[in-house]
PDB file of N, CA and C in Angstrom:
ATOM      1  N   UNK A   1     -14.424  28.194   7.920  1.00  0.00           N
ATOM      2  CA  UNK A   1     -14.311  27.711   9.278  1.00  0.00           C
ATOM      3  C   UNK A   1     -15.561  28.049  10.079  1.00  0.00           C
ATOM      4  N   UNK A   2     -16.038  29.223   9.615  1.00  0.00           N
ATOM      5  CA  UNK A   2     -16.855  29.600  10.393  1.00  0.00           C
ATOM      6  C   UNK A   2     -18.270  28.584  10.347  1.00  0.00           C
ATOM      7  N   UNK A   3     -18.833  27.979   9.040  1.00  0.00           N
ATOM      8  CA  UNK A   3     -19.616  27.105   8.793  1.00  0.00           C
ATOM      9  C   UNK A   3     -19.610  25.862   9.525  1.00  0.00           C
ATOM     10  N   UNK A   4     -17.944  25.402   9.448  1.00  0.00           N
ATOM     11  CA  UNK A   4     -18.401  24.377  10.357  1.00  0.00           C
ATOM     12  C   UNK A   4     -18.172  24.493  11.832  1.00  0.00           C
ATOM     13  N   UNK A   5     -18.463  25.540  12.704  1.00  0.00           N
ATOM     14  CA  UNK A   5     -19.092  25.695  13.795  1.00  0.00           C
ATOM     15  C   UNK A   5     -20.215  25.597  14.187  1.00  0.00           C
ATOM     16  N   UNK A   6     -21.174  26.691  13.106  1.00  0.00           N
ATOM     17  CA  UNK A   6     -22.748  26.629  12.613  1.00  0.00           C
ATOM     18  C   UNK A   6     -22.941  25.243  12.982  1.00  0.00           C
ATOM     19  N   UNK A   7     -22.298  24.255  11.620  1.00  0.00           N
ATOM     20  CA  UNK A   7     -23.060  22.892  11.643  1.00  0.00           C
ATOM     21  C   UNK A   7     -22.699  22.046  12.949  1.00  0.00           C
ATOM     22  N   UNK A   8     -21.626  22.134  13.952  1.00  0.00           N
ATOM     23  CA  UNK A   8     -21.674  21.584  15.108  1.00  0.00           C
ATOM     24  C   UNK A   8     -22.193  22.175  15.717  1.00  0.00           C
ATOM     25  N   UNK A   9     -22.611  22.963  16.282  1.00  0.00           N
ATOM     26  CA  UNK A   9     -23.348  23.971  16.865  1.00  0.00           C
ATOM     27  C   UNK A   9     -24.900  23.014  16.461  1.00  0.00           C
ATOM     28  N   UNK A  10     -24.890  23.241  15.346  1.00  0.00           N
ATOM     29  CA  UNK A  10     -26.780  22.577  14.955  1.00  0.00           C
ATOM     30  C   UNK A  10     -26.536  21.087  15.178  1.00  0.00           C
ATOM     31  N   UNK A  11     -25.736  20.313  15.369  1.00  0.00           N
ATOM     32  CA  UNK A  11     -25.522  19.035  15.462  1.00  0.00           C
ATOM     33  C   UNK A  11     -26.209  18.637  17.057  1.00  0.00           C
ATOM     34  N   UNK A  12     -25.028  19.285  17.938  1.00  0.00           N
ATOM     35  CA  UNK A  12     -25.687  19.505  19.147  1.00  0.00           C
ATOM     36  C   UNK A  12     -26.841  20.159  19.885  1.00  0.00           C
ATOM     37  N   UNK A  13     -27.559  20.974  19.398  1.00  0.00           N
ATOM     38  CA  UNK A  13     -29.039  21.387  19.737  1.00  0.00           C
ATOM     39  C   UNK A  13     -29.686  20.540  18.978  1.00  0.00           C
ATOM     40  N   UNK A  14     -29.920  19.427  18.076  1.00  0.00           N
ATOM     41  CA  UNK A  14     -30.750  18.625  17.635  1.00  0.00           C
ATOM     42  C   UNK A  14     -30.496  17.699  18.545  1.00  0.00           C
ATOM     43  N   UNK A  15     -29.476  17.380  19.608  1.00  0.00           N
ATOM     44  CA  UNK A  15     -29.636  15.894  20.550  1.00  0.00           C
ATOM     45  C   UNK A  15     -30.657  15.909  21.285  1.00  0.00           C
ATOM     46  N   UNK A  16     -31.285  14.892  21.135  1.00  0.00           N
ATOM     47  CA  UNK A  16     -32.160  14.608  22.534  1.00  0.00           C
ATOM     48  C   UNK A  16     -31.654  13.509  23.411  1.00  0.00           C
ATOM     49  N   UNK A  17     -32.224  13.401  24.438  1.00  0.00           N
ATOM     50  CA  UNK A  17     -32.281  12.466  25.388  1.00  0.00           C
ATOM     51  C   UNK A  17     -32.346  11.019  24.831  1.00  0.00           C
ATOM     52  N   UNK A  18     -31.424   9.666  24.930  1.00  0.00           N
ATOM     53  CA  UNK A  18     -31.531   8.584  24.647  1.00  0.00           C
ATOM     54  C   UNK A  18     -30.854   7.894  25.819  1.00  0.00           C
ATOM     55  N   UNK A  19     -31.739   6.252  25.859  1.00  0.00           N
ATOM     56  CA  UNK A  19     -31.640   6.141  27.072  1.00  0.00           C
ATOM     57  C   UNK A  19     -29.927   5.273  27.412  1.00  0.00           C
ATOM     58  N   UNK A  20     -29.257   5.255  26.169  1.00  0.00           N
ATOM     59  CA  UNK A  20     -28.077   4.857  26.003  1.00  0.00           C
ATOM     60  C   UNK A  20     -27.218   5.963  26.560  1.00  0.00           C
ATOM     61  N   UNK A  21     -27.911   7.341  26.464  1.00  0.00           N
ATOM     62  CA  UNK A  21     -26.702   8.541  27.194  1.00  0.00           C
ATOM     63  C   UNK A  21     -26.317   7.770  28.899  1.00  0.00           C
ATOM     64  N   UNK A  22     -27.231   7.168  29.113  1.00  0.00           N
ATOM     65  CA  UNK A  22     -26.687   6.654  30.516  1.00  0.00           C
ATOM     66  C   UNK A  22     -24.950   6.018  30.322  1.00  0.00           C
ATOM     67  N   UNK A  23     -24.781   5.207  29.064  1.00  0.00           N
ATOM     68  CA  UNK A  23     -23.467   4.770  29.023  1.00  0.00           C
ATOM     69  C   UNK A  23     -22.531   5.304  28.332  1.00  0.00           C
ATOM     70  N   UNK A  24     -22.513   6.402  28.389  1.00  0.00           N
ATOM     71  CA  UNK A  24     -21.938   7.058  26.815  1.00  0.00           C
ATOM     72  C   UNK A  24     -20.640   7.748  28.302  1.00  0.00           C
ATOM     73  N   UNK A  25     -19.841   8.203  27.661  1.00  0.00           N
ATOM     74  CA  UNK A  25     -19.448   9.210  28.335  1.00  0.00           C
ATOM     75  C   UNK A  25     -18.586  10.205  28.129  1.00  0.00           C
ATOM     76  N   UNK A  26     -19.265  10.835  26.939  1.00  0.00           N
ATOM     77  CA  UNK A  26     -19.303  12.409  26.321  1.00  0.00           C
ATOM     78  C   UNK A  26     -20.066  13.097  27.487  1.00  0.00           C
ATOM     79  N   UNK A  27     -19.849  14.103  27.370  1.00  0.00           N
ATOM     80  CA  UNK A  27     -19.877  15.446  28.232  1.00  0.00           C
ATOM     81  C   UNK A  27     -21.830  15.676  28.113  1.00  0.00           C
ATOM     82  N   UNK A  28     -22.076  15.904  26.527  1.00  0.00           N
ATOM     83  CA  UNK A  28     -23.526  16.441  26.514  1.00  0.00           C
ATOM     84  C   UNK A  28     -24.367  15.454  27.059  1.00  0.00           C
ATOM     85  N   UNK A  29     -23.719  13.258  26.553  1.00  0.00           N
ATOM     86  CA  UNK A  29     -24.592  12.376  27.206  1.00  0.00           C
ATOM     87  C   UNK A  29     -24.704  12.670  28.676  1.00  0.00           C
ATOM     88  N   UNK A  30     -23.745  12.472  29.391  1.00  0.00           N
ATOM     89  CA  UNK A  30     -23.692  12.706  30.268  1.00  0.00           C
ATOM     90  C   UNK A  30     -24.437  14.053  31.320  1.00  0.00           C
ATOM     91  N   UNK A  31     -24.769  15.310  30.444  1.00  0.00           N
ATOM     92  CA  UNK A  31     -25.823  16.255  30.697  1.00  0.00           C
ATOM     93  C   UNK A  31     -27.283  15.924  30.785  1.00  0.00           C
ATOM     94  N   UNK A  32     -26.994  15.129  29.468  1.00  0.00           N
ATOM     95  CA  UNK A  32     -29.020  14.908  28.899  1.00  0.00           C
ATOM     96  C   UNK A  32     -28.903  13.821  30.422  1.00  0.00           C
ATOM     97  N   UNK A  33     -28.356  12.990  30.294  1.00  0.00           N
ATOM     98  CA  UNK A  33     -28.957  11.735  31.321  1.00  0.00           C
ATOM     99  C   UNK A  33     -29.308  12.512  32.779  1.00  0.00           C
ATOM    100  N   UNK A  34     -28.310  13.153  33.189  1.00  0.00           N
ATOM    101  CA  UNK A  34     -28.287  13.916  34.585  1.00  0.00           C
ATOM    102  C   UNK A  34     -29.645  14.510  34.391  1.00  0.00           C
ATOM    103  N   UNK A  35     -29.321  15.568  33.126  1.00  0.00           N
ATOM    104  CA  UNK A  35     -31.160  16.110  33.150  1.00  0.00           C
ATOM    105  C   UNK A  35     -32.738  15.278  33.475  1.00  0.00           C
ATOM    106  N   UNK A  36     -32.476  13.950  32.578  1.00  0.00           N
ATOM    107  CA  UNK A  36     -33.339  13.511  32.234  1.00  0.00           C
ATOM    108  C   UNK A  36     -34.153  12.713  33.826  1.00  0.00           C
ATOM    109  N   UNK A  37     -32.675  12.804  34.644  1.00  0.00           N
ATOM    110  CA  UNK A  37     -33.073  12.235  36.013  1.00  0.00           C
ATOM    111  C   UNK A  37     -33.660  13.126  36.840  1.00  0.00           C
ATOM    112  N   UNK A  38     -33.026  14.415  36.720  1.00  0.00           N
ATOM    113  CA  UNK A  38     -33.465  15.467  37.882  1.00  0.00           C
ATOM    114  C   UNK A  38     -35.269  15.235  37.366  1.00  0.00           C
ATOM    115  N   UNK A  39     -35.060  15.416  35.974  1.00  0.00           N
ATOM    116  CA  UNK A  39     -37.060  15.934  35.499  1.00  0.00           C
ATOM    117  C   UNK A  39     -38.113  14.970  35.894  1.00  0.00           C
ATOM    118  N   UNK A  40     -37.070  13.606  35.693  1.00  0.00           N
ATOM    119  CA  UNK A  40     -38.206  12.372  36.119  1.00  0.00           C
ATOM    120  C   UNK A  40     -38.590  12.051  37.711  1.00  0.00           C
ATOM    121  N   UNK A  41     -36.976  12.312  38.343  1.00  0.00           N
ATOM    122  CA  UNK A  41     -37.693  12.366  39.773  1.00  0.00           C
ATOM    123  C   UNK A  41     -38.803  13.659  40.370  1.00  0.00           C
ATOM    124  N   UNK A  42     -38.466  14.516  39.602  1.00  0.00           N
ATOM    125  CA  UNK A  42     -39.325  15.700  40.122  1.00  0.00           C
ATOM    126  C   UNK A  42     -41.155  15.001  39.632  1.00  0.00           C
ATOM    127  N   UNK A  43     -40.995  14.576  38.571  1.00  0.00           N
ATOM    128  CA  UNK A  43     -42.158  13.997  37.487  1.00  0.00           C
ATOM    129  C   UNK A  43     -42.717  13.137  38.558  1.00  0.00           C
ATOM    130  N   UNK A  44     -42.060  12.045  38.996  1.00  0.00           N
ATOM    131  CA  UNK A  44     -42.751  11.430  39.708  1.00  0.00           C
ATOM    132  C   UNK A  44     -43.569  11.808  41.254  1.00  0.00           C
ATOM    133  N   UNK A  45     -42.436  12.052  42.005  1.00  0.00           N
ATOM    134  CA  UNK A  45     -42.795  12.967  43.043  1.00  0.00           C
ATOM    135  C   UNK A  45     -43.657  13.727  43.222  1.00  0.00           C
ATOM    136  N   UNK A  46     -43.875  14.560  41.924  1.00  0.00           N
ATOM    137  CA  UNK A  46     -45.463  14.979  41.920  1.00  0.00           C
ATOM    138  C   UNK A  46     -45.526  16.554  42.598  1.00  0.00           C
ATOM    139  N   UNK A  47     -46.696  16.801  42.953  1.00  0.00           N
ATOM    140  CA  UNK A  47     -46.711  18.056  43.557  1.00  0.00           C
ATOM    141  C   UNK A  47     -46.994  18.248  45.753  1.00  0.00           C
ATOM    142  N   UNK A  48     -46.687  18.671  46.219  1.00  0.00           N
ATOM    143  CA  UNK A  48     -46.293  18.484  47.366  1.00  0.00           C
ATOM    144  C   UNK A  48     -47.422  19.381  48.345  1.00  0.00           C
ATOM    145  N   UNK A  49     -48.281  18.875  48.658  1.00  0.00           N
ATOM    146  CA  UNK A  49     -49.624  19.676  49.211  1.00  0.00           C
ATOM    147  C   UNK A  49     -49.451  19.851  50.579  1.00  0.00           C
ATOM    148  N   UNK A  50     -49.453  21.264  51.284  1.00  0.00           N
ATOM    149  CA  UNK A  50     -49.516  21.400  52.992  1.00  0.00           C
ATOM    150  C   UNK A  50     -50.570  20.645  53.336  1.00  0.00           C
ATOM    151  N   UNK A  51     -50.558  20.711  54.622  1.00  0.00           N
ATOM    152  CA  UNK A  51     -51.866  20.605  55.083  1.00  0.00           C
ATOM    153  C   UNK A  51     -52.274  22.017  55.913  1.00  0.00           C
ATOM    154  N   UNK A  52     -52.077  22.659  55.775  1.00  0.00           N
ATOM    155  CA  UNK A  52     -52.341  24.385  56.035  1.00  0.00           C
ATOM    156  C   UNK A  52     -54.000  24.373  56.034  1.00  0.00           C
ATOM    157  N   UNK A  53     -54.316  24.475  57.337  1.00  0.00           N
ATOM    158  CA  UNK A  53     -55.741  24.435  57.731  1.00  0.00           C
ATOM    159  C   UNK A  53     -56.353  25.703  57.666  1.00  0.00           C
ATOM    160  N   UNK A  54     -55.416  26.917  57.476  1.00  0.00           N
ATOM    161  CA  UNK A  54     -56.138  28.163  57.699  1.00  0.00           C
ATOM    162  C   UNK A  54     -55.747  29.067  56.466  1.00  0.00           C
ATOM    163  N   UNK A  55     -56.662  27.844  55.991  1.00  0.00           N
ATOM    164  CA  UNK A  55     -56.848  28.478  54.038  1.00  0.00           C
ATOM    165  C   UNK A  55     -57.989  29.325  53.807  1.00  0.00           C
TER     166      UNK A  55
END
């Protein structure tokens, strides 16, 4: 029994991100996609510069 935990266990840390997790709706798709949104909006958005004049 204990083995096949191991192998689900390794089943699920080999998923990556696919862009079908958007329609899936298992628990981990449903993680990766959420993830995959937070990283890309941050990705795009970019980095956020003051304008702090008394550098």
């Amino acid at each position: 029994m204990k083995d096949n935990k191991s192998e689900d266990s390794s089943k699920l840390a080999n998923r990556h991100y696919s862009p079908d997790d958007y329609n899936k709706n298992d628990q981990v798709s449903s993680g990766l996609a959420t993830t995959h949104e937070q990283v890309n909006d941050s990705y795009v958005e970019g980095e956020i510069e003051s304008n702090d004049t008394n550098k």
